[in-house]
Protein backbone atom coordinates (compact mmCIF):
# COMPACT_ATOMS: atom_id res chain seq x y z
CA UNK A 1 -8.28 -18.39 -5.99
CA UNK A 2 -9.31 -19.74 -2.94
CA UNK A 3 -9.28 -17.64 0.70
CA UNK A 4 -9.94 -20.68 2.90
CA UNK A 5 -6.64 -19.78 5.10
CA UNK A 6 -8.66 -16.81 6.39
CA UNK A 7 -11.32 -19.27 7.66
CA UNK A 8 -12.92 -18.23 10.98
CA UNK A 9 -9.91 -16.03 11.40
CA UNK A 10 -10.06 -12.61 13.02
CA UNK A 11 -8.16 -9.38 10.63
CA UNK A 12 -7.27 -6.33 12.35
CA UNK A 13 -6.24 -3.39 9.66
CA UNK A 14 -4.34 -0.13 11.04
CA UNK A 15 -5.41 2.57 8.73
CA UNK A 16 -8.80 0.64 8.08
CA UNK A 17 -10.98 3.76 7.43
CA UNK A 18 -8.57 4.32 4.39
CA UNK A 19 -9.16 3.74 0.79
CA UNK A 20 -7.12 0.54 1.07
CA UNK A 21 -8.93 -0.69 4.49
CA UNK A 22 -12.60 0.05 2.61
CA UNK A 23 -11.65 -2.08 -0.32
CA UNK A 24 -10.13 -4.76 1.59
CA UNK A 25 -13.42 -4.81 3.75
CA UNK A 26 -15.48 -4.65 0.56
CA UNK A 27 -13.56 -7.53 -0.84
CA UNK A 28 -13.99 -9.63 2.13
CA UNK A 29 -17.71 -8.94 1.83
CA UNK A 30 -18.28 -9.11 -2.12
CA UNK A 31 -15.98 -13.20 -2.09
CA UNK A 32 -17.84 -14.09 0.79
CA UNK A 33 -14.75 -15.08 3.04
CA UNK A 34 -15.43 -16.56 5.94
CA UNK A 35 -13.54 -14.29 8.18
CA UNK A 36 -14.90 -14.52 11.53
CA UNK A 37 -14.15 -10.84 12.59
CA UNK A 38 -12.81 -7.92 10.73
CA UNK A 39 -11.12 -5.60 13.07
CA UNK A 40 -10.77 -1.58 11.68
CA UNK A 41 -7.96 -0.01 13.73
CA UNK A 42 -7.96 3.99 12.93
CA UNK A 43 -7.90 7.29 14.69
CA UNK A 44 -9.95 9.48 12.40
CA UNK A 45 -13.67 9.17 14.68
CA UNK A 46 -16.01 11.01 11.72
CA UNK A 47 -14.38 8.46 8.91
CA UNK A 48 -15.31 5.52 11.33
CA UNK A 49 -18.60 6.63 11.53
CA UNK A 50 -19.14 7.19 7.78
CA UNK A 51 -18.02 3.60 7.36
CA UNK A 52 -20.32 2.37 9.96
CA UNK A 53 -23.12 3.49 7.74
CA UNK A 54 -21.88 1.06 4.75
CA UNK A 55 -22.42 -1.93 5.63
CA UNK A 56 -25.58 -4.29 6.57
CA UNK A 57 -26.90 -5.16 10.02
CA UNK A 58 -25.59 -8.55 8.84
CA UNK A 59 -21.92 -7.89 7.76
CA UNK A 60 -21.51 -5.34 10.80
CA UNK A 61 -22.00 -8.45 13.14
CA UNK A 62 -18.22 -9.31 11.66
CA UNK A 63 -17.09 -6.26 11.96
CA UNK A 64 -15.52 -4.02 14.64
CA UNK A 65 -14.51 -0.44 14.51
CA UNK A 66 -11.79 0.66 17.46
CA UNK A 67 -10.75 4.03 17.43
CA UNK A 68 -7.01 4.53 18.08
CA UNK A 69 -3.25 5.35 17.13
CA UNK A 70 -0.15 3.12 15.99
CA UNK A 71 1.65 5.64 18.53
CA UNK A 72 -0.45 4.78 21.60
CA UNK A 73 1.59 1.02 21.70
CA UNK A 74 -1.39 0.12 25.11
CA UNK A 75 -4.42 1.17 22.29
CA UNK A 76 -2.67 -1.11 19.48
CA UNK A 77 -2.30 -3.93 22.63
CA UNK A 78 -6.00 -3.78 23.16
CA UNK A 79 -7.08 -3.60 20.01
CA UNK A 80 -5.17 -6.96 19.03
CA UNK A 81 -6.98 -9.04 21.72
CA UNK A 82 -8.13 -12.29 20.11
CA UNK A 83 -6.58 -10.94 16.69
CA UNK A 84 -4.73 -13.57 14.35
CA UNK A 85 -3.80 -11.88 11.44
CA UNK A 86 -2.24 -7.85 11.16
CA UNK A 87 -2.40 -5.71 7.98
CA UNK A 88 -0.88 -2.45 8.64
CA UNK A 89 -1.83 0.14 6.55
CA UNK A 90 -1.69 2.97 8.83
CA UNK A 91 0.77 5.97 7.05
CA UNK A 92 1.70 9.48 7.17
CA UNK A 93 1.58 9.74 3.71
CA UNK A 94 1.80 13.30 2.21
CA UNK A 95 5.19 13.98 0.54
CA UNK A 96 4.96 17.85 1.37
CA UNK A 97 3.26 17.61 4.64
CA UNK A 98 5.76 14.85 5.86
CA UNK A 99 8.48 17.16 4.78
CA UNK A 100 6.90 20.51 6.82
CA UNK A 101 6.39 18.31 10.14
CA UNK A 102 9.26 15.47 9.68
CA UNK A 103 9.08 14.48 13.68
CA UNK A 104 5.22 13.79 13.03
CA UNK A 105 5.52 11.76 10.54
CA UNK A 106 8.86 9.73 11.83
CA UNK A 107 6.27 9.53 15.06
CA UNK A 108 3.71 7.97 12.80
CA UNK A 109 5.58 5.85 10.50
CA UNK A 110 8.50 4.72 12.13
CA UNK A 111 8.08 4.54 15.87
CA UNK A 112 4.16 3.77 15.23
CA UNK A 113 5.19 0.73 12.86
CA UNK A 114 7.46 -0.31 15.86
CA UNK A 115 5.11 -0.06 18.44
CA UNK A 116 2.69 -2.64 16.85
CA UNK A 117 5.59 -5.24 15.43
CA UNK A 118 5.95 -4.99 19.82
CA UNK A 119 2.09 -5.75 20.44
CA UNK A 120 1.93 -8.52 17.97
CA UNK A 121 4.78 -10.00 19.27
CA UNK A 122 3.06 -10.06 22.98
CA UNK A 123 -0.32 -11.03 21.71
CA UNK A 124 0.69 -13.83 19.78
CA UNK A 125 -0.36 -12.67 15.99
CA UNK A 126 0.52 -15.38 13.52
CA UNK A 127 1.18 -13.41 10.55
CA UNK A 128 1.79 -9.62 9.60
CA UNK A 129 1.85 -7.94 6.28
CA UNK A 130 2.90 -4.48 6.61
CA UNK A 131 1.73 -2.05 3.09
CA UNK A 132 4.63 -0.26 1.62
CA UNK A 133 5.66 2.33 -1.02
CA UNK A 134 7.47 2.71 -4.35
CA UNK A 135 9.25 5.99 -2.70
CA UNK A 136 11.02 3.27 -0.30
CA UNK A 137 13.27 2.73 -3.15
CA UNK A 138 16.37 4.79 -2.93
CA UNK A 139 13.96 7.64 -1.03
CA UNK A 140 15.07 11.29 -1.74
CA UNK A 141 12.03 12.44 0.76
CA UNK A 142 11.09 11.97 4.36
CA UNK A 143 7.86 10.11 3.80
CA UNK A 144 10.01 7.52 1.66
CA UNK A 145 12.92 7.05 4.36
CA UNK A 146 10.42 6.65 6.65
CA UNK A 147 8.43 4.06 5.00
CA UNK A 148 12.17 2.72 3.73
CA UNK A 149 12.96 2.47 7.82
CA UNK A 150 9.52 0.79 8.67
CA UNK A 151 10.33 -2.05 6.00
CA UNK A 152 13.32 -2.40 7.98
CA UNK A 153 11.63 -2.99 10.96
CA UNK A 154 9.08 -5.23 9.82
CA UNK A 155 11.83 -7.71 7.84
CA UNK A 156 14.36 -7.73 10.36
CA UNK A 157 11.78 -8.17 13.47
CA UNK A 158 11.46 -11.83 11.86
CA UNK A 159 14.78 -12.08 12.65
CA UNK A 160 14.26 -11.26 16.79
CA UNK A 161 10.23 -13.50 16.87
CA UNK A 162 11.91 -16.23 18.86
CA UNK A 163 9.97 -19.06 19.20
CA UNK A 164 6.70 -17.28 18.03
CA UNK A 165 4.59 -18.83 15.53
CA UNK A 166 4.76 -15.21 13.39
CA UNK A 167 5.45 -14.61 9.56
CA UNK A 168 5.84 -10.25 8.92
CA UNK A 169 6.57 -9.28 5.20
CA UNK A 170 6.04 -6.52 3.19
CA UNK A 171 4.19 -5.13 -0.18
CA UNK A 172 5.95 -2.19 -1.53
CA UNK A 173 3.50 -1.07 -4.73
CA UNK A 174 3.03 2.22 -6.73
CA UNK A 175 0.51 4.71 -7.33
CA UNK A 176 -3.03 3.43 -6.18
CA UNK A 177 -5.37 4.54 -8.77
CA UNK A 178 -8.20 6.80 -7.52
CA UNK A 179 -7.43 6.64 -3.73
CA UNK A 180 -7.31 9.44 -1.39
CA UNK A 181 -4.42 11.88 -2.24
CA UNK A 182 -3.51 10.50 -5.72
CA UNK A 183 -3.54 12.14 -8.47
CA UNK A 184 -6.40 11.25 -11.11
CA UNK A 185 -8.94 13.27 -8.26
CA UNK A 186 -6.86 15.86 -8.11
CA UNK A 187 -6.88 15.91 -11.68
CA UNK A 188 -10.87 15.48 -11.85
CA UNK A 189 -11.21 18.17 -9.37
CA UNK A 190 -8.94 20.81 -11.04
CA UNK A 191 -10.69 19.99 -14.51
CA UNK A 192 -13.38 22.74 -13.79
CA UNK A 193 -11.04 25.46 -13.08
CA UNK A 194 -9.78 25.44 -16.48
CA UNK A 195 -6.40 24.68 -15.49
CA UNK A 196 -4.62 21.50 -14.64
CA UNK A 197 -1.08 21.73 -12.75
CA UNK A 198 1.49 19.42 -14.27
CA UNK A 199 4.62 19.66 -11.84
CA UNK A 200 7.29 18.16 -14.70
CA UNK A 201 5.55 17.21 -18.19
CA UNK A 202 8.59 14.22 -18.12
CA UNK A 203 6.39 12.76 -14.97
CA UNK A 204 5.80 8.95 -14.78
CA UNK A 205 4.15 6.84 -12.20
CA UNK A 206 3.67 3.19 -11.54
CA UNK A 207 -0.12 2.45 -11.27
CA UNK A 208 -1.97 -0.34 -9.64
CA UNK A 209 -5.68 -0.38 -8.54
CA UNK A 210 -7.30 -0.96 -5.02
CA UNK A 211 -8.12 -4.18 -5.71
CA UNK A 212 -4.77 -5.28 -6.93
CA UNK A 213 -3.28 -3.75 -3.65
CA UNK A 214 -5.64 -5.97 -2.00
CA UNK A 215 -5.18 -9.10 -3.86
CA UNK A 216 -1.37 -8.71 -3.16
CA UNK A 217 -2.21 -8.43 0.41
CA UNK A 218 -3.94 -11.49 0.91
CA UNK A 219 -1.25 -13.33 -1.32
CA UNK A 220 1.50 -12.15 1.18
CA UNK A 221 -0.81 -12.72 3.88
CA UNK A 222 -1.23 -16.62 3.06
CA UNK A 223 2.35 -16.99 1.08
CA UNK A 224 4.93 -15.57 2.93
CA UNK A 225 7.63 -17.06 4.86
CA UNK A 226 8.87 -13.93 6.35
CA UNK A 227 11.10 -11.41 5.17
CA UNK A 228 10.19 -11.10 2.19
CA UNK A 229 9.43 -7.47 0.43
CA UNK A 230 7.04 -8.30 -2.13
CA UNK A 231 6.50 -6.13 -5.38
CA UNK A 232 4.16 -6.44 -8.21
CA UNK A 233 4.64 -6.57 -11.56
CA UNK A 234 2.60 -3.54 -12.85
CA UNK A 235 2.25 -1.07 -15.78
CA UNK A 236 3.89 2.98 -15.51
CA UNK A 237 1.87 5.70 -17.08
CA UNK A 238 2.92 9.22 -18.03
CA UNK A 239 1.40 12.31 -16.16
CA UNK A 240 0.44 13.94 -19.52
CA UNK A 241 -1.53 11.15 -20.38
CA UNK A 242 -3.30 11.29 -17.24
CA UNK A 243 -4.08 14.60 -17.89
CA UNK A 244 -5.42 14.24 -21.18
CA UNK A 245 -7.77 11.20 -20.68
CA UNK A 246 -9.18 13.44 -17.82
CA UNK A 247 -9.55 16.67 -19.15
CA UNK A 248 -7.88 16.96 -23.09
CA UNK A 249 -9.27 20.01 -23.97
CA UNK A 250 -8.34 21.77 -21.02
CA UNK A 251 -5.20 23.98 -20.43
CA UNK A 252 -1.59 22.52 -18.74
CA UNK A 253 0.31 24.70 -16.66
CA UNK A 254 3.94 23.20 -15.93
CA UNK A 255 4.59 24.03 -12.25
CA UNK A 256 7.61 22.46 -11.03
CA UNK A 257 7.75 19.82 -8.31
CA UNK A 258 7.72 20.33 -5.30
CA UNK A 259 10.09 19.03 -2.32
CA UNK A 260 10.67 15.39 -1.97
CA UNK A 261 9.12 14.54 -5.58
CA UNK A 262 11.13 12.32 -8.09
CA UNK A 263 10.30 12.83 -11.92
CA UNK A 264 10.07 8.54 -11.60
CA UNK A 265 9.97 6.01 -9.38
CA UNK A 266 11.64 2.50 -8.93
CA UNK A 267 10.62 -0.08 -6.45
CA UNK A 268 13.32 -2.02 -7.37
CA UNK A 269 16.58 -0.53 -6.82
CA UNK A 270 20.07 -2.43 -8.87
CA UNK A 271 21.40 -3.01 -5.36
CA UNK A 272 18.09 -5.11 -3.90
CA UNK A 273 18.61 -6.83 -7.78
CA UNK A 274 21.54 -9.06 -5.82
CA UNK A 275 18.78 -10.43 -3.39
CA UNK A 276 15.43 -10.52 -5.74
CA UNK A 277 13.58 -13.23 -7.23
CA UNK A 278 10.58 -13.14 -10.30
CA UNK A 279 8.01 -15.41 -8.59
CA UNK A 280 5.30 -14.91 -11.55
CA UNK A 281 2.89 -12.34 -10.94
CA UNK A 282 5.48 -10.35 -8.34
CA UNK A 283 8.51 -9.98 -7.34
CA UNK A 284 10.36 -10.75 -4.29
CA UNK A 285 13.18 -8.80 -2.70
CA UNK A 286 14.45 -11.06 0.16
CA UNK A 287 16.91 -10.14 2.91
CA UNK A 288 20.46 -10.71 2.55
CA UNK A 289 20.16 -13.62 5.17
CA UNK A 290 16.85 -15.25 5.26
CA UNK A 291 15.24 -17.15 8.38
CA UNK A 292 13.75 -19.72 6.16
CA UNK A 293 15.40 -21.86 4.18
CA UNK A 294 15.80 -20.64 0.01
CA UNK A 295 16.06 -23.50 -1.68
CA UNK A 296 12.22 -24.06 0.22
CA UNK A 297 11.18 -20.71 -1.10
CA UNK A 298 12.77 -20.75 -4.67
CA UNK A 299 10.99 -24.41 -4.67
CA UNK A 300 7.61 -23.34 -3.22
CA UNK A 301 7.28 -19.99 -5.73
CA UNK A 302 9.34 -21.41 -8.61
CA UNK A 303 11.19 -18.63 -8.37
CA UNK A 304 13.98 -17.07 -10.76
CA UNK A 305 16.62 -14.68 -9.43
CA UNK A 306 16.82 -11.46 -11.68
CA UNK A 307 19.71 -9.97 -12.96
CA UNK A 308 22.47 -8.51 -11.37
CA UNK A 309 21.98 -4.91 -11.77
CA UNK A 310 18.00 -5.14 -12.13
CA UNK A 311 16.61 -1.76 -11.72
CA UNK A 312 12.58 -1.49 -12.19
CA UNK A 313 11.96 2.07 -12.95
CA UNK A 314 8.70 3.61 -14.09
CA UNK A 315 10.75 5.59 -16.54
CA UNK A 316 12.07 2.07 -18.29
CA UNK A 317 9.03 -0.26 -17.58
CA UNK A 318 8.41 -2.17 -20.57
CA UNK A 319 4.49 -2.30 -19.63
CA UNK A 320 2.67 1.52 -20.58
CA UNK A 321 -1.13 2.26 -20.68
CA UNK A 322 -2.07 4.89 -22.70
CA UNK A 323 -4.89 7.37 -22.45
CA UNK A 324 -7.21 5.27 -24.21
CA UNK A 325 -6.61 2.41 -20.98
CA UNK A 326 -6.30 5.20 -18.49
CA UNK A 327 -9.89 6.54 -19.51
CA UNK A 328 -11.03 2.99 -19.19
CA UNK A 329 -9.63 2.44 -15.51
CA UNK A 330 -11.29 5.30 -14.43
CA UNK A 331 -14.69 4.10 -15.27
CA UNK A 332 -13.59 0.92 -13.55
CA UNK A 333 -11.99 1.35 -10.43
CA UNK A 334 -12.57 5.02 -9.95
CA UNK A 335 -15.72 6.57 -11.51
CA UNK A 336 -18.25 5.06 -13.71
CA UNK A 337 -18.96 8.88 -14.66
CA UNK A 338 -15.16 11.09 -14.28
CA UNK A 339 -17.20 14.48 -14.00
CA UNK A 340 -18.93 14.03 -11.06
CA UNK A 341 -16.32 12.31 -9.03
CA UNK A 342 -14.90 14.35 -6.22
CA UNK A 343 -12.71 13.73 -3.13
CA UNK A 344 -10.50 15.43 -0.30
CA UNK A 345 -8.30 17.50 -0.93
CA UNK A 346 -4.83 15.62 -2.68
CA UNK A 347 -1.45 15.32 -2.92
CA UNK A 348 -0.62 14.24 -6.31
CA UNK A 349 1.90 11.78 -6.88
């Protein structure tokens, strides 16, 4: 796959000091892209300065760190000086913590996603690709409406861009395997207590890794035409079989969910199946009028349209991994040794 539409371009990423933000760096890095600067746009100062301490003298000549907020809209301005390209990955993201302090995170996710679709538009950013979430689908909790309302935003501002040379789409995926708050630390963590919590043994979850997420990214990044929600085509997993590839010997304890959780998760709801097209490796859920032209699109991605009354569900995925695959992602993309991996303190699923 070749990256040479990134050539000499400058990247900003809200969120950057996140486990997405770190792998999309580390990707940059590892394919030697030719970005010419790597902007990380985040508020947390002690996770910036952990990150400094990754890199080389020579890679941290591409890169910038700028502390700030997607709710301070004169920050975001400042930060997108010279900027070309915008990945926003910036989030309230905890299901029960977004539920507890709803205003914070509508602050954070909503008015925040607004206030930079604003600043791009004055700066003059070419493209935007804004990260999204299966609980956007038909959301039963506040993070998910939330996220639901900033897709929103980002499709229909392509609708408002004027005369600007600016593409903004969207990647709605599931469960990021071994990022911060998911589930498989929380599991690893809880392994040496003796007791792992299972809120609803019926649990599934769609699961992608980090460097699928970023992969997607780029794809929207170079192939979108604005509008477009795009959603991969990815394998479910049951929580049970989480829980035994990390820890089988140890006891279960069913504990209920807790507010805002689903027992599954579409991205795909049978109402966006009237607007959504198979183009190969994802899916694309476009809006019900488009500012490009379809047959270009449906042309460009040979794409399909699904079925009337498509649903994807992790419940009735037809793609599974068992615990045999889960135990092998782990030592891939999370932990080459499960035992010793640790992280902050989670919200599972």
């Amino acid at each position: 796959m070749s990256y040479t539409f990134l050539d000499n371009k400058c990247v900003l990423v809200t969120g950057g000091t996140g486990s997405f933000g770190k792998a999309f760096v580390k990707f940059i890095f590892e394919n030697n892209i030719n970005i010419r600067r790597l902007v990380i746009f985040s508020r947390d100062e002690q996770k910036h300065f952990n990150m400094l301490n990754d890199y080389t003298p020579e890679q941290l000549k591409r890169l910038r760190f700028f502390i700030g907020d997607v709710r301070d809209k004169s920050r975001i301005r400042s930060a997108l000086e010279g900027v070309d390209y915008v990945v926003h990955a910036a989030a309230m993201k905890h299901v029960h913590i977004a539920e507890y302090n709803p205003i914070e995170c509508i602050k954070t996710n909503i008015l925040g996603a607004e206030n930079l679709i604003e600043a791009c538009f004055e700066k003059g950013i070419q493209r935007v690709v804004a990260l999204s979430t299966d609980k956007a689908a038909a959301p039963i909790n506040l993070y998910g409406a939330t996220k639901l309302v900033s897709d929103k935003l980002f499709v229909a501002a392509n609708n408002i861009k004027g005369l600007r040379n600016v593409k903004l789409s969207v990647v709605r995926y599931g469960n990021v395997m071994g990022s911060n708050g998911s589930v498989i630390p929380f599991f690893i963590q809880k392994k040496h207590t003796g007791t792992l919590p299972i809120t609803d043994e019926r649990m599934t979850r769609f699961n992608i890794s980090l460097i699928d997420g970023v992969k997607m990214v780029i794809y929207a990044l170079e192939h979108a035409m604005g509008g477009e929600i795009f959603v991969p085509k990815i394998p479910s997993y049951k929580i049970l079989d989480v829980a035994n590839a990390i820890a089988p010997d140890t006891a279960k304890a069913i504990v209920g969910i807790r507010p805002g959780e689903k027992i599954h998760e579409e991205m795909i709801t049978s109402s966006d199946s009237f607007t959504t097209y198979d183009i190969g490796k994802y899916y694309a859920i476009l809006p019900q009028k488009t500012t490009f032209n379809l047959n270009d699109f449906i042309s460009y991605h040979n794409a399909t349209k699904v079925e009337e009354g498509f649903c994807y569900n992790s419940a009735t995925n037809t793609e599974w991994i068992n615990v045999d695959d889960i135990k092998a992602l782990i030592k891939e993309h999370v932990n080459s040794d499960v035992t010793n991996c640790t992280d902050e303190t989670p919200n599972p699923l």
